[in-house]
C-alpha atoms as a PDB file:
ATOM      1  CA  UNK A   1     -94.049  43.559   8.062  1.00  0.00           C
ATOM      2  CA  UNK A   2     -94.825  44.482   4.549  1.00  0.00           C
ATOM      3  CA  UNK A   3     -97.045  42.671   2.203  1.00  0.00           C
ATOM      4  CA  UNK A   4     -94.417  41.970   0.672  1.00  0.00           C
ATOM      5  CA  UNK A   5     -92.705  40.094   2.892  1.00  0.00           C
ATOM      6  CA  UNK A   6     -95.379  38.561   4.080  1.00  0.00           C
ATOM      7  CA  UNK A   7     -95.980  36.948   0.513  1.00  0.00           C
ATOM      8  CA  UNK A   8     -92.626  35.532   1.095  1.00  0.00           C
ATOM      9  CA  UNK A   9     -92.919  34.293   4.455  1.00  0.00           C
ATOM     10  CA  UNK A  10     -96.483  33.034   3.876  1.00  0.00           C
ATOM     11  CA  UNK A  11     -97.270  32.502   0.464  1.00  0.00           C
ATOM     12  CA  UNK A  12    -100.910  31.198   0.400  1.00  0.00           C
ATOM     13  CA  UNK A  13    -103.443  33.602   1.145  1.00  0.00           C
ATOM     14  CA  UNK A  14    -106.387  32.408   2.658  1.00  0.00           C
ATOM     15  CA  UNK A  15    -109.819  33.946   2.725  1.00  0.00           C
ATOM     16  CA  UNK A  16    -110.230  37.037   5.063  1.00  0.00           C
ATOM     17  CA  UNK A  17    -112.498  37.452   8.266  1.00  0.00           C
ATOM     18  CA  UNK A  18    -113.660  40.177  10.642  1.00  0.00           C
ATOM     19  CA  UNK A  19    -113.639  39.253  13.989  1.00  0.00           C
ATOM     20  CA  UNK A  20    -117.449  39.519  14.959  1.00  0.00           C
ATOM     21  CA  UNK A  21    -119.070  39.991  18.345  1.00  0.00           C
ATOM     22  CA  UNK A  22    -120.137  36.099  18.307  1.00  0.00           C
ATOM     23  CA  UNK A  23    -116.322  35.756  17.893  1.00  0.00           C
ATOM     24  CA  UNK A  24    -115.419  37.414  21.276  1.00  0.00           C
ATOM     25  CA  UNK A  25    -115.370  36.282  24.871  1.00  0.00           C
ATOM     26  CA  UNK A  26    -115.570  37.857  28.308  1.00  0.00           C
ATOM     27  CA  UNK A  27    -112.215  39.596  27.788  1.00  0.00           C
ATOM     28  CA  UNK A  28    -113.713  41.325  24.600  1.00  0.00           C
ATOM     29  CA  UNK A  29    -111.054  39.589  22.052  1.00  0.00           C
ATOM     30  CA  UNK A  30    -111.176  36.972  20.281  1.00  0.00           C
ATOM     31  CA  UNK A  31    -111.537  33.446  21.830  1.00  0.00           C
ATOM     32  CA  UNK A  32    -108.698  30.795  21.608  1.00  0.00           C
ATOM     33  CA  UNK A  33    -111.236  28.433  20.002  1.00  0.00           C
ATOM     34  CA  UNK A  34    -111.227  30.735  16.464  1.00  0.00           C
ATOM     35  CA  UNK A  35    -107.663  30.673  16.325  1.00  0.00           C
ATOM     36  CA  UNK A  36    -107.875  26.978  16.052  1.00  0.00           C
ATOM     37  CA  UNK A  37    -110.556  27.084  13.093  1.00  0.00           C
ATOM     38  CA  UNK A  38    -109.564  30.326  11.391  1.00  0.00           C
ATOM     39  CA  UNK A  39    -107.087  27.832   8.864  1.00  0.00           C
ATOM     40  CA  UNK A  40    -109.240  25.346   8.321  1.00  0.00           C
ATOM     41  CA  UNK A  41    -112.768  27.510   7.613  1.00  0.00           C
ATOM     42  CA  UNK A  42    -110.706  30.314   5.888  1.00  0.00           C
ATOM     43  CA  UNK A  43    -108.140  28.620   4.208  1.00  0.00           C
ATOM     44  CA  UNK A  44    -109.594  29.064   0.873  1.00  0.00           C
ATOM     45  CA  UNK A  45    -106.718  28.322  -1.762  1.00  0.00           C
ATOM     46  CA  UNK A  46    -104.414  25.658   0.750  1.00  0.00           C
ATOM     47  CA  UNK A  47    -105.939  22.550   0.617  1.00  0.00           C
ATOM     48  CA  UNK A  48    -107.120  23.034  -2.599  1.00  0.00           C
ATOM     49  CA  UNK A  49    -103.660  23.557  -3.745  1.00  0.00           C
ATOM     50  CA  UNK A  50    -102.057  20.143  -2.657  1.00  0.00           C
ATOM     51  CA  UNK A  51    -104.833  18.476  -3.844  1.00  0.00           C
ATOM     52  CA  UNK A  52    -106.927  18.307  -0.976  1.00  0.00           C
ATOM     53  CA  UNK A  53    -110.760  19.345  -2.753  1.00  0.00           C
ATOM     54  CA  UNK A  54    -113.985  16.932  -2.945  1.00  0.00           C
ATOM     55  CA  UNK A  55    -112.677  15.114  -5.981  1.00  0.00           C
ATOM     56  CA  UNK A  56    -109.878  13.560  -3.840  1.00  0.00           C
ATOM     57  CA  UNK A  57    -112.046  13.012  -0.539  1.00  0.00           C
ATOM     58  CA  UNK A  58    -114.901  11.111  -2.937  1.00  0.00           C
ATOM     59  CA  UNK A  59    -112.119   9.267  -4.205  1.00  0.00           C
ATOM     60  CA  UNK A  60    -111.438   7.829  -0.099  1.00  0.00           C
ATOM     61  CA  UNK A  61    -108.626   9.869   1.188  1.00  0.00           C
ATOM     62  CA  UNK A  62    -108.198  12.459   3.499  1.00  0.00           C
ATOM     63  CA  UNK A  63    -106.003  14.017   6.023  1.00  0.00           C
ATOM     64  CA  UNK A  64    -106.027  14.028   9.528  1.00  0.00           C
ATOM     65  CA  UNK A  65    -103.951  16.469  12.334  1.00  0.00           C
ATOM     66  CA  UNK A  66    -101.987  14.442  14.143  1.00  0.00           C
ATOM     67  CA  UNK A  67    -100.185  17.616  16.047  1.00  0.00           C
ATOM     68  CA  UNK A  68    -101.225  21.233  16.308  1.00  0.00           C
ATOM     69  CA  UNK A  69    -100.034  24.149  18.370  1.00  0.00           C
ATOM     70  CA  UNK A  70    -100.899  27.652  18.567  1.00  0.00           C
ATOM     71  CA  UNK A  71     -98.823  31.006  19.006  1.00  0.00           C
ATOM     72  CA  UNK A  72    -100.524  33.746  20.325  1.00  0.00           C
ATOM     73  CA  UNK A  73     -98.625  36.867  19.698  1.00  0.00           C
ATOM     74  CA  UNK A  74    -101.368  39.579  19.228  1.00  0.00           C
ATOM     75  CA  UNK A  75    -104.808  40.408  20.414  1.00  0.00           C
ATOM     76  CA  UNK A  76    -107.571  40.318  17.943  1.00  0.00           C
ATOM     77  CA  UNK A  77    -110.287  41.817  18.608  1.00  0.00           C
ATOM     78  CA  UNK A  78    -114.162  42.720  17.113  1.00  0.00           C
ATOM     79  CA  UNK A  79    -114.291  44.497  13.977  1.00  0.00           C
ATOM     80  CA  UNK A  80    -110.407  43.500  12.803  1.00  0.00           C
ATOM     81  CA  UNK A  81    -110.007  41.999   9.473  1.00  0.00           C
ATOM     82  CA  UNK A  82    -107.834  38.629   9.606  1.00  0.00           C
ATOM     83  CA  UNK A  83    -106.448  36.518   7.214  1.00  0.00           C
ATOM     84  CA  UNK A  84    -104.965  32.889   7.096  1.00  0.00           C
ATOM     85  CA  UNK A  85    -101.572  32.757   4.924  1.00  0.00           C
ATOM     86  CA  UNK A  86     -99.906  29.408   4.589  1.00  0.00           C
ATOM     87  CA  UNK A  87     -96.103  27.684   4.644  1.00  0.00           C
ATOM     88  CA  UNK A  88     -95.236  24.073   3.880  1.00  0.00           C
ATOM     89  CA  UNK A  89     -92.616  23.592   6.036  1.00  0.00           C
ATOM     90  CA  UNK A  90     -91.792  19.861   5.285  1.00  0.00           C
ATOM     91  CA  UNK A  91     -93.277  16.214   4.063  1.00  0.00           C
ATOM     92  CA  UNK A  92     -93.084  12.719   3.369  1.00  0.00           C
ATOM     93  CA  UNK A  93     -95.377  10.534   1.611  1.00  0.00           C
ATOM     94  CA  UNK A  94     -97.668  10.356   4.471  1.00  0.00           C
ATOM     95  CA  UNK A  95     -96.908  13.412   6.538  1.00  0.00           C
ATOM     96  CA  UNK A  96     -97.464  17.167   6.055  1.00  0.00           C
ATOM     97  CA  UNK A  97     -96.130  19.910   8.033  1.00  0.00           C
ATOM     98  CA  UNK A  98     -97.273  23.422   7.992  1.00  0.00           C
ATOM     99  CA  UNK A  99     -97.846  26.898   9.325  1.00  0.00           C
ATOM    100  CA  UNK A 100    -100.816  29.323   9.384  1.00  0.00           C
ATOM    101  CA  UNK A 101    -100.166  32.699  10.128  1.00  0.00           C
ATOM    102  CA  UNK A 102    -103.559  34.673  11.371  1.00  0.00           C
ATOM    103  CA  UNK A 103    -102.407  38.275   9.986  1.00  0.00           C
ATOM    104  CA  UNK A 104    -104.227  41.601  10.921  1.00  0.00           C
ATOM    105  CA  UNK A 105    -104.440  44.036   8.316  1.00  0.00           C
ATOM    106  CA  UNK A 106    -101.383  45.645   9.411  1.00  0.00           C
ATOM    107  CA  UNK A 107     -99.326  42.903   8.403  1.00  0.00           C
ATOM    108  CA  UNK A 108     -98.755  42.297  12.425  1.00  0.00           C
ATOM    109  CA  UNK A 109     -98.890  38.259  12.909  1.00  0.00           C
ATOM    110  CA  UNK A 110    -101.534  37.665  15.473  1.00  0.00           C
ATOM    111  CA  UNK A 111    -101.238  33.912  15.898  1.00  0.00           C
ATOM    112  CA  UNK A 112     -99.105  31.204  14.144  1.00  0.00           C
ATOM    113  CA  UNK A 113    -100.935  27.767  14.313  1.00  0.00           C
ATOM    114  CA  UNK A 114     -98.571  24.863  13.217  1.00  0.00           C
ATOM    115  CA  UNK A 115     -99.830  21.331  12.037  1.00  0.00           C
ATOM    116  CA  UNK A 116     -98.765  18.174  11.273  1.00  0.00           C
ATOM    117  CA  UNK A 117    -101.428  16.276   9.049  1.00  0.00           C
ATOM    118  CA  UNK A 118    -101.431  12.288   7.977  1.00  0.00           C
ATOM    119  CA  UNK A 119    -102.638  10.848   4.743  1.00  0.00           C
ATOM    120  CA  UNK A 120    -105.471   8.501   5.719  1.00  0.00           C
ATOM    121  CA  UNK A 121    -107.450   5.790   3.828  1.00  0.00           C
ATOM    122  CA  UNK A 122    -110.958   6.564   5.058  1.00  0.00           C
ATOM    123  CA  UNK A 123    -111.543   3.098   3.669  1.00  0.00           C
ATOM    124  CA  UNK A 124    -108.906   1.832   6.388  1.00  0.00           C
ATOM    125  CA  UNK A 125    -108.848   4.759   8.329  1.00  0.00           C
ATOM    126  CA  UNK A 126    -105.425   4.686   8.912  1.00  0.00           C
ATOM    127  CA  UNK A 127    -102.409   6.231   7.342  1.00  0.00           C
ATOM    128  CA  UNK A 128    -101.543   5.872   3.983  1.00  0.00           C
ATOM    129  CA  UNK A 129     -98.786   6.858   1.184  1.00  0.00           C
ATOM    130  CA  UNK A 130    -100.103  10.208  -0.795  1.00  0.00           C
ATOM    131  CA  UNK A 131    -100.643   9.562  -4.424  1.00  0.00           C
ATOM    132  CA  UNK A 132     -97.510  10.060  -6.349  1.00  0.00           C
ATOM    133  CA  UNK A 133     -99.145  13.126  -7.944  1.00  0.00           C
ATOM    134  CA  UNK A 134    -100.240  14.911  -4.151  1.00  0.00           C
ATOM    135  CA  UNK A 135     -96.824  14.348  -3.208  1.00  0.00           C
ATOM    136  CA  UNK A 136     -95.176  16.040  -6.499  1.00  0.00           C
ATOM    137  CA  UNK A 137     -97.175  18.697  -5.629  1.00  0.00           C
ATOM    138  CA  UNK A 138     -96.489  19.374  -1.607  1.00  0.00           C
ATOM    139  CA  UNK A 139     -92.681  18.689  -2.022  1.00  0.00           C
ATOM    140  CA  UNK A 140     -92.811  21.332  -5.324  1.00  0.00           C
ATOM    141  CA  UNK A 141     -94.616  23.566  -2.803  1.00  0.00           C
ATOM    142  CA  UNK A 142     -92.024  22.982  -0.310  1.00  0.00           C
ATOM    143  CA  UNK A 143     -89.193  23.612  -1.703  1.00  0.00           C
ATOM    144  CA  UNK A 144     -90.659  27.202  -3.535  1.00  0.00           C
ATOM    145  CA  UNK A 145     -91.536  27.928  -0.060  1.00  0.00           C
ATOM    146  CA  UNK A 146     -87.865  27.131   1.713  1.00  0.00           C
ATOM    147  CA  UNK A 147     -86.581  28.985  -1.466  1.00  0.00           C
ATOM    148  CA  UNK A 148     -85.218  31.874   0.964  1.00  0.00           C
ATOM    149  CA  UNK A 149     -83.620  32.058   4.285  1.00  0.00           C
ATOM    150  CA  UNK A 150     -86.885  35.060   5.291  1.00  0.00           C
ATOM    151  CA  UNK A 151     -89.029  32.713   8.013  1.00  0.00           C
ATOM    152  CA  UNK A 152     -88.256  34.627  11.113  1.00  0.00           C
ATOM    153  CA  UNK A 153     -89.997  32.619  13.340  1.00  0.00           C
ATOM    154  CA  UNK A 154     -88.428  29.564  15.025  1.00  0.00           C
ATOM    155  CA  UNK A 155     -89.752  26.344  14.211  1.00  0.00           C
ATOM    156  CA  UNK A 156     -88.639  22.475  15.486  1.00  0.00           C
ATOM    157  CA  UNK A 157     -89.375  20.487  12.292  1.00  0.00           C
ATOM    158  CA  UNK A 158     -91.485  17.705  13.316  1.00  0.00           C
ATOM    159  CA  UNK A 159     -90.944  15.491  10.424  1.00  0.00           C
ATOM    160  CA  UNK A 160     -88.637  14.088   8.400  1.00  0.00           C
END
């Protein structure tokens, strides 16, 4: 796929990793585990977009996943450059659903790990309506990134 494209189909660009030795497992790729923690260590610009940064966790909120599941559609392995790119697929004012594609350099997807994240009160520590201003934001980022019919890959929605 082209960069291009990709921009499209994932529009927020994470930070970028190589795939280290420390990484790697028996099999000499990289282990499941990373997949899992490549969005959330490397996502960079994401959370900070919807609002997400230490202002609004010192202020008592937070999100938690509630579902997660992982695509593995490429082998990564040590010394390959990887990095997160993000689509809101959907939300509601106290659910978020999303998609990280783990792209090589190529522009070949190596993994897509979908999410589903709720709004908590720490305070409470259960789920809670996004302020009015977090949810502008995520449903503004939703519908930029459902602007075109280009996501090729097939997705349930898991909220509504």
């Amino acid at each position: 796929m082209s960069s291009i494209y990709m921009n499209d189909i994932f529009p927020i660009k994470g930070a970028s990793v190589i795939v280290s030795d420390d990484m790697c497992d028996m099999n000499g790729h990289m282990n499941a585990r990373y997949y899992q923690t490549i969005p959330m260590d490397y996502d960079n610009n994401f959370y900070n977009s919807l609002g997400f940064g230490k202002d609004y966790i010192a202020k008592g909120f937070s999100s938690f996943t509630v579902e997660q599941s992982i695509r593995y559609l490429k082998e990564c392995l040590k010394g390959e450059k990887l990095t997160p790119r993000f689509r809101m697929l959907n939300v509601n004012k106290k659910l978020y659903h999303y998609v990280c594609a783990i792209c090589k350099e190529s522009g070949e997807v190596a993994a897509l790990v979908e999410s589903v994240e709720i709004h908590v009160d720490m305070a409470t520590r259960r789920s809670a309506d996004m302020s009015n201003e977090i949810f502008e934001t995520m449903i503004r980022m939703n519908r930029e990134h459902n602007n075109t019919d280009c996501y090729p890959y097939e997705i349930k929605l898991k909220i509504k």
